[in-house]
PDB file of N, CA and C in Angstrom:
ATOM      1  N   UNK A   1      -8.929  23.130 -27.803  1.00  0.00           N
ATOM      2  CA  UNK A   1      -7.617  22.775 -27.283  1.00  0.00           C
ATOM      3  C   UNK A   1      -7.600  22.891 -25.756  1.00  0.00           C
ATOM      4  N   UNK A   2      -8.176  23.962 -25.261  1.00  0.00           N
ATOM      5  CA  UNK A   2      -8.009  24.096 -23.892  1.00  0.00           C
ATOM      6  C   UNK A   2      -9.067  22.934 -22.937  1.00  0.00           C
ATOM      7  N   UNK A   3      -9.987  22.721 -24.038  1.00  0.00           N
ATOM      8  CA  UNK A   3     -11.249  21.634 -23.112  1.00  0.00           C
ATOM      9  C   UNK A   3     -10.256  20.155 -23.030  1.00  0.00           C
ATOM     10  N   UNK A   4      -9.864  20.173 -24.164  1.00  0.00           N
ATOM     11  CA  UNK A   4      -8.704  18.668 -23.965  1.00  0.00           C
ATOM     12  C   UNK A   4      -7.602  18.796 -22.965  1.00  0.00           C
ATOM     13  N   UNK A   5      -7.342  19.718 -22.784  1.00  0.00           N
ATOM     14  CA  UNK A   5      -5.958  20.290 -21.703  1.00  0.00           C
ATOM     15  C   UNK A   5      -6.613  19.498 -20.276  1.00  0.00           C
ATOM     16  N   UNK A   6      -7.464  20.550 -20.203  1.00  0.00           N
ATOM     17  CA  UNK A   6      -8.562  19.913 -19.013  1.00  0.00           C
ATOM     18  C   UNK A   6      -9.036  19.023 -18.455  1.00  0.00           C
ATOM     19  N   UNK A   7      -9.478  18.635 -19.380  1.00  0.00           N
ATOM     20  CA  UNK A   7      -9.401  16.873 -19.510  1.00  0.00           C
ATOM     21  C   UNK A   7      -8.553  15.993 -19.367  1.00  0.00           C
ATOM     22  N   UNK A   8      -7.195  16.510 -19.961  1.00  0.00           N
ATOM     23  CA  UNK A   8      -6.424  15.491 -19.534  1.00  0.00           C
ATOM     24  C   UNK A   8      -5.597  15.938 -17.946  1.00  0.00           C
ATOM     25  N   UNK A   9      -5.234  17.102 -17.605  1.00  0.00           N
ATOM     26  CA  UNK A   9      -5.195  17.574 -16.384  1.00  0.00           C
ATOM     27  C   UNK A   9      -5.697  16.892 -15.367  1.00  0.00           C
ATOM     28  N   UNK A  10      -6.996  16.900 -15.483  1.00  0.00           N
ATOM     29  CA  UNK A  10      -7.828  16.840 -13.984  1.00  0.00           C
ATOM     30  C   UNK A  10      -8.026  14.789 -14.012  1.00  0.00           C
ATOM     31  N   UNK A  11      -7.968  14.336 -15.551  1.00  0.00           N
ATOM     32  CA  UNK A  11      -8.463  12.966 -15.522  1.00  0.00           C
ATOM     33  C   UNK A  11      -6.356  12.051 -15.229  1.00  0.00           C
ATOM     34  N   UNK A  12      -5.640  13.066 -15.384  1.00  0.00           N
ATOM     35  CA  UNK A  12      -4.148  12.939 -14.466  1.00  0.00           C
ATOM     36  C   UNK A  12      -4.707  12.414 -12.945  1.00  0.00           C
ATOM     37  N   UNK A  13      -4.987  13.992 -12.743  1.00  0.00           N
ATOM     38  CA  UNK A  13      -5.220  14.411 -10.857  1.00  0.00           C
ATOM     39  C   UNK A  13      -5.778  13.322 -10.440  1.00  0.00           C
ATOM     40  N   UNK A  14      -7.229  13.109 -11.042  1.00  0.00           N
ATOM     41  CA  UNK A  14      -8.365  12.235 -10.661  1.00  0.00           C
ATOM     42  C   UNK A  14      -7.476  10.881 -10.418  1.00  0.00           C
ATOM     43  N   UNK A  15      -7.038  10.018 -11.710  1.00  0.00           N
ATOM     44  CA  UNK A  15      -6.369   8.715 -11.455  1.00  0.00           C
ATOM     45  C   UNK A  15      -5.220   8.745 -10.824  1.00  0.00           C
ATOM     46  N   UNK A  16      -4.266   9.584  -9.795  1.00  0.00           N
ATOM     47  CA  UNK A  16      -3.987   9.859  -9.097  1.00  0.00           C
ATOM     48  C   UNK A  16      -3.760   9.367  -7.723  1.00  0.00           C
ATOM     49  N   UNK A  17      -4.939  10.188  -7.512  1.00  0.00           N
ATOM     50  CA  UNK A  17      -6.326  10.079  -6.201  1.00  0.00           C
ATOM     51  C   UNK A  17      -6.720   8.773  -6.287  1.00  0.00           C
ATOM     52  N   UNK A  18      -7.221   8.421  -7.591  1.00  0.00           N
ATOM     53  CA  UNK A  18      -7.996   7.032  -7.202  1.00  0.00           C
ATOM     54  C   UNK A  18      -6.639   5.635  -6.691  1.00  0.00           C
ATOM     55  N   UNK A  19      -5.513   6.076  -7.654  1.00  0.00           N
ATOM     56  CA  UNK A  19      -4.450   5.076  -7.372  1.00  0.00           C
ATOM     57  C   UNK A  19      -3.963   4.864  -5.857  1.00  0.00           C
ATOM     58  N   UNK A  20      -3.988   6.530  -5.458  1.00  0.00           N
ATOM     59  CA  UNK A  20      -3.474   6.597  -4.102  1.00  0.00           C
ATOM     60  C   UNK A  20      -4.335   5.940  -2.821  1.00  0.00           C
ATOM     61  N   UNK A  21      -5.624   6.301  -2.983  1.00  0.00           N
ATOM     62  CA  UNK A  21      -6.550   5.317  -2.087  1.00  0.00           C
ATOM     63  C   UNK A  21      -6.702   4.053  -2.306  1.00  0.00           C
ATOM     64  N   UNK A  22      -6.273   3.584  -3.531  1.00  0.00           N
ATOM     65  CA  UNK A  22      -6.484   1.915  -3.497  1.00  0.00           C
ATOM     66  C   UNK A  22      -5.210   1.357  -2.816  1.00  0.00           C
ATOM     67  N   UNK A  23      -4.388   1.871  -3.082  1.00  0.00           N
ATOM     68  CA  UNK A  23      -2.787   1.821  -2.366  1.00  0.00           C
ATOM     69  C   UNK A  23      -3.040   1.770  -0.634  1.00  0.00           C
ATOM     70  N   UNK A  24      -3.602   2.743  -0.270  1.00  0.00           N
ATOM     71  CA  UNK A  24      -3.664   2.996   1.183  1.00  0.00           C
ATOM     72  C   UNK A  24      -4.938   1.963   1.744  1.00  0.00           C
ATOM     73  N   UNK A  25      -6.008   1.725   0.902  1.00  0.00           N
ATOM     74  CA  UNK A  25      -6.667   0.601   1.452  1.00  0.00           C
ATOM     75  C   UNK A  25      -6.083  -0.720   1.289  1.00  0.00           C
ATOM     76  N   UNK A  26      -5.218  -1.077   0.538  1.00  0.00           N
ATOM     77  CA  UNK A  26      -4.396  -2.411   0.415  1.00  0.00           C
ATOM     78  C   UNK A  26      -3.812  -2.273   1.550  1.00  0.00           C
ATOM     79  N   UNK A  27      -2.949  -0.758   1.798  1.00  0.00           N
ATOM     80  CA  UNK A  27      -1.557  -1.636   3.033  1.00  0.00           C
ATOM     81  C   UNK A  27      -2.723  -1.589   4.219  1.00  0.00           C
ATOM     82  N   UNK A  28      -3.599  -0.861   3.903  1.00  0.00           N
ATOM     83  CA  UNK A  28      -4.308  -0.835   5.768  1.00  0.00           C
ATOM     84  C   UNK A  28      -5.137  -1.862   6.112  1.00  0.00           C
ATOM     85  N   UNK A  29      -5.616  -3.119   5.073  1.00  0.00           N
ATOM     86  CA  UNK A  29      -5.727  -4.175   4.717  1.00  0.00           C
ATOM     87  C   UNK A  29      -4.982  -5.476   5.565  1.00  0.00           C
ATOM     88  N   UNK A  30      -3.454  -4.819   4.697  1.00  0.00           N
ATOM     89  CA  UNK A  30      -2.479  -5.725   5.086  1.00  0.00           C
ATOM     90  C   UNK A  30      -2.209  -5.959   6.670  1.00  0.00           C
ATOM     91  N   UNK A  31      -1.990  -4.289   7.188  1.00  0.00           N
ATOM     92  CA  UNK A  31      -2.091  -3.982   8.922  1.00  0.00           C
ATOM     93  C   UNK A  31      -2.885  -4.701   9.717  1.00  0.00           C
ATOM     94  N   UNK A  32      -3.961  -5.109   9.329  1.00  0.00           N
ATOM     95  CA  UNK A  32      -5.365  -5.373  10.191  1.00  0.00           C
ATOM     96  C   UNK A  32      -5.496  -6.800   9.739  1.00  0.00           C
ATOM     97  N   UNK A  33      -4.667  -7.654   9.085  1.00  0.00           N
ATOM     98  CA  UNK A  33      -4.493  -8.930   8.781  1.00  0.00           C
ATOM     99  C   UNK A  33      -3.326  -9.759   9.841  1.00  0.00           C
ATOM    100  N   UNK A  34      -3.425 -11.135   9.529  1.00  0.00           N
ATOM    101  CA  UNK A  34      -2.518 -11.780  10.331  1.00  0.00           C
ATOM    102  C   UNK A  34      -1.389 -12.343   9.350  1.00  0.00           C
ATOM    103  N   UNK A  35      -0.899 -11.779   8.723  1.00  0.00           N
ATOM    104  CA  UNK A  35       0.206 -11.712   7.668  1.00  0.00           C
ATOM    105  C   UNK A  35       1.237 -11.585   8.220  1.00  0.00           C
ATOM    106  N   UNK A  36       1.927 -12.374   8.017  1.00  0.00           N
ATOM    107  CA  UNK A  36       4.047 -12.337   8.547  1.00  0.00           C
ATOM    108  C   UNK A  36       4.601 -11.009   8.267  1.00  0.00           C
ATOM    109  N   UNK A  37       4.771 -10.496   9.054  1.00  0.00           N
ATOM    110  CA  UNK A  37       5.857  -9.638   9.054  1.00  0.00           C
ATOM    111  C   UNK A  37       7.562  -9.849   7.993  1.00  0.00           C
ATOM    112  N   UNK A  38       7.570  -8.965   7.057  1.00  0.00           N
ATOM    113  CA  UNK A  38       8.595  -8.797   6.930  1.00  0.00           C
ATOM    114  C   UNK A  38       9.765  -9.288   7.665  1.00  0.00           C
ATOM    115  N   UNK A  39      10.972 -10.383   6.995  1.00  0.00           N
ATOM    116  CA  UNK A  39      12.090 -10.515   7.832  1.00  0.00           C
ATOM    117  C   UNK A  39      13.043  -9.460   7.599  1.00  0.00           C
ATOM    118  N   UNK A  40      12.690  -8.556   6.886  1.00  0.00           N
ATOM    119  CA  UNK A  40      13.839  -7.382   7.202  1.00  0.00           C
ATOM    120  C   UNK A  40      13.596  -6.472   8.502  1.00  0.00           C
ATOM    121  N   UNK A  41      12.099  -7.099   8.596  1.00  0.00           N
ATOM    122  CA  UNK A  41      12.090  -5.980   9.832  1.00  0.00           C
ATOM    123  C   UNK A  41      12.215  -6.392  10.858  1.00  0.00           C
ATOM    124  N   UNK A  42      12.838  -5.413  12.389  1.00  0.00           N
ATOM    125  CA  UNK A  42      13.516  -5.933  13.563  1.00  0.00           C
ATOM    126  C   UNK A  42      12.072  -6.724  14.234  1.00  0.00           C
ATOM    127  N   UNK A  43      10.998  -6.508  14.078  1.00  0.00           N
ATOM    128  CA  UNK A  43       9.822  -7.603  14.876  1.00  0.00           C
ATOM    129  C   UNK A  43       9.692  -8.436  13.971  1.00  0.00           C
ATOM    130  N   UNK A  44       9.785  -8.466  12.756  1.00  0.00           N
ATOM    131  CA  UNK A  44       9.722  -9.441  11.684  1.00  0.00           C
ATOM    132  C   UNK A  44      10.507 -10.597  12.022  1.00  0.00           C
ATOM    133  N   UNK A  45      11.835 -10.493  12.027  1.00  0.00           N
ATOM    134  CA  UNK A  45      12.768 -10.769  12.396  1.00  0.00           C
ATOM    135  C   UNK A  45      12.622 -11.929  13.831  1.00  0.00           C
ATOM    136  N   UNK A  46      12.528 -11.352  14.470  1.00  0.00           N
ATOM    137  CA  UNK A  46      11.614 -11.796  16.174  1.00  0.00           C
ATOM    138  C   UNK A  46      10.421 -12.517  15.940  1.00  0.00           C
ATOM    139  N   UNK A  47       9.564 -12.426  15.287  1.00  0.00           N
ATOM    140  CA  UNK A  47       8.546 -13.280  15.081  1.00  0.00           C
ATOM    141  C   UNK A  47       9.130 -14.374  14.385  1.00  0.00           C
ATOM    142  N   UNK A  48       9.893 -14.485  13.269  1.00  0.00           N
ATOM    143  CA  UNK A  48      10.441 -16.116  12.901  1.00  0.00           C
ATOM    144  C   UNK A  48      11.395 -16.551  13.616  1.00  0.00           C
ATOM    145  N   UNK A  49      12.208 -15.980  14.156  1.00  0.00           N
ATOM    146  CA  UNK A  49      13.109 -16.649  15.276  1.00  0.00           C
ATOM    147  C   UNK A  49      11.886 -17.117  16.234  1.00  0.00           C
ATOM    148  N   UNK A  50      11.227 -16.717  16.846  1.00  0.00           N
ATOM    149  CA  UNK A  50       9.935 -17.117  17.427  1.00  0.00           C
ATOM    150  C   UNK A  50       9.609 -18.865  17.445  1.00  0.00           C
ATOM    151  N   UNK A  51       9.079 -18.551  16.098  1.00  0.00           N
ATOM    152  CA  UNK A  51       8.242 -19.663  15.079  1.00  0.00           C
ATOM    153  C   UNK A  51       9.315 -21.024  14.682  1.00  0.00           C
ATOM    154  N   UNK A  52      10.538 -20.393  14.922  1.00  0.00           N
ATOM    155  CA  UNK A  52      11.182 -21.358  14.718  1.00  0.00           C
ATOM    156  C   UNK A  52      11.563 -22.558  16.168  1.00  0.00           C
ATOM    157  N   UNK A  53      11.988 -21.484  16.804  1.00  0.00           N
ATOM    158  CA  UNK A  53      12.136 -21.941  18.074  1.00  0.00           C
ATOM    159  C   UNK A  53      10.898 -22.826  19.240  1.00  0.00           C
ATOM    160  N   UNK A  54      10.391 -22.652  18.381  1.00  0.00           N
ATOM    161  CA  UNK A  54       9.069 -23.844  19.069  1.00  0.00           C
ATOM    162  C   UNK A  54       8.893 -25.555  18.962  1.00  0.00           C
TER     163      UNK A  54
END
């Protein structure tokens, strides 16, 4: 009982961890790409008023 506890404990923790770094290599991905900005955001925002205005 306690080896299954364990198991499922640490194989929790583990997929976790692994979820959380695939997460953080996607957005840091996204950062270092030439991808549109969000229009909710205030440069987001500024970049299609931008794009439009040309």
């Amino acid at each position: 009982m306690d080896f299954g506890l364990g198991i499922l404990t640490f194989g929790t923790l583990g997929f976790a961890v692994a979820f959380g770094y695939v997460g953080a290599r996607a957005t840091q991905k996204l950062r270092e790409s030439d991808a549109p900005k969000s229009s909710l955001s205030a440069d987001g925002i500024a970049e299609r008023m931008a794009q439009i205005s040309k």
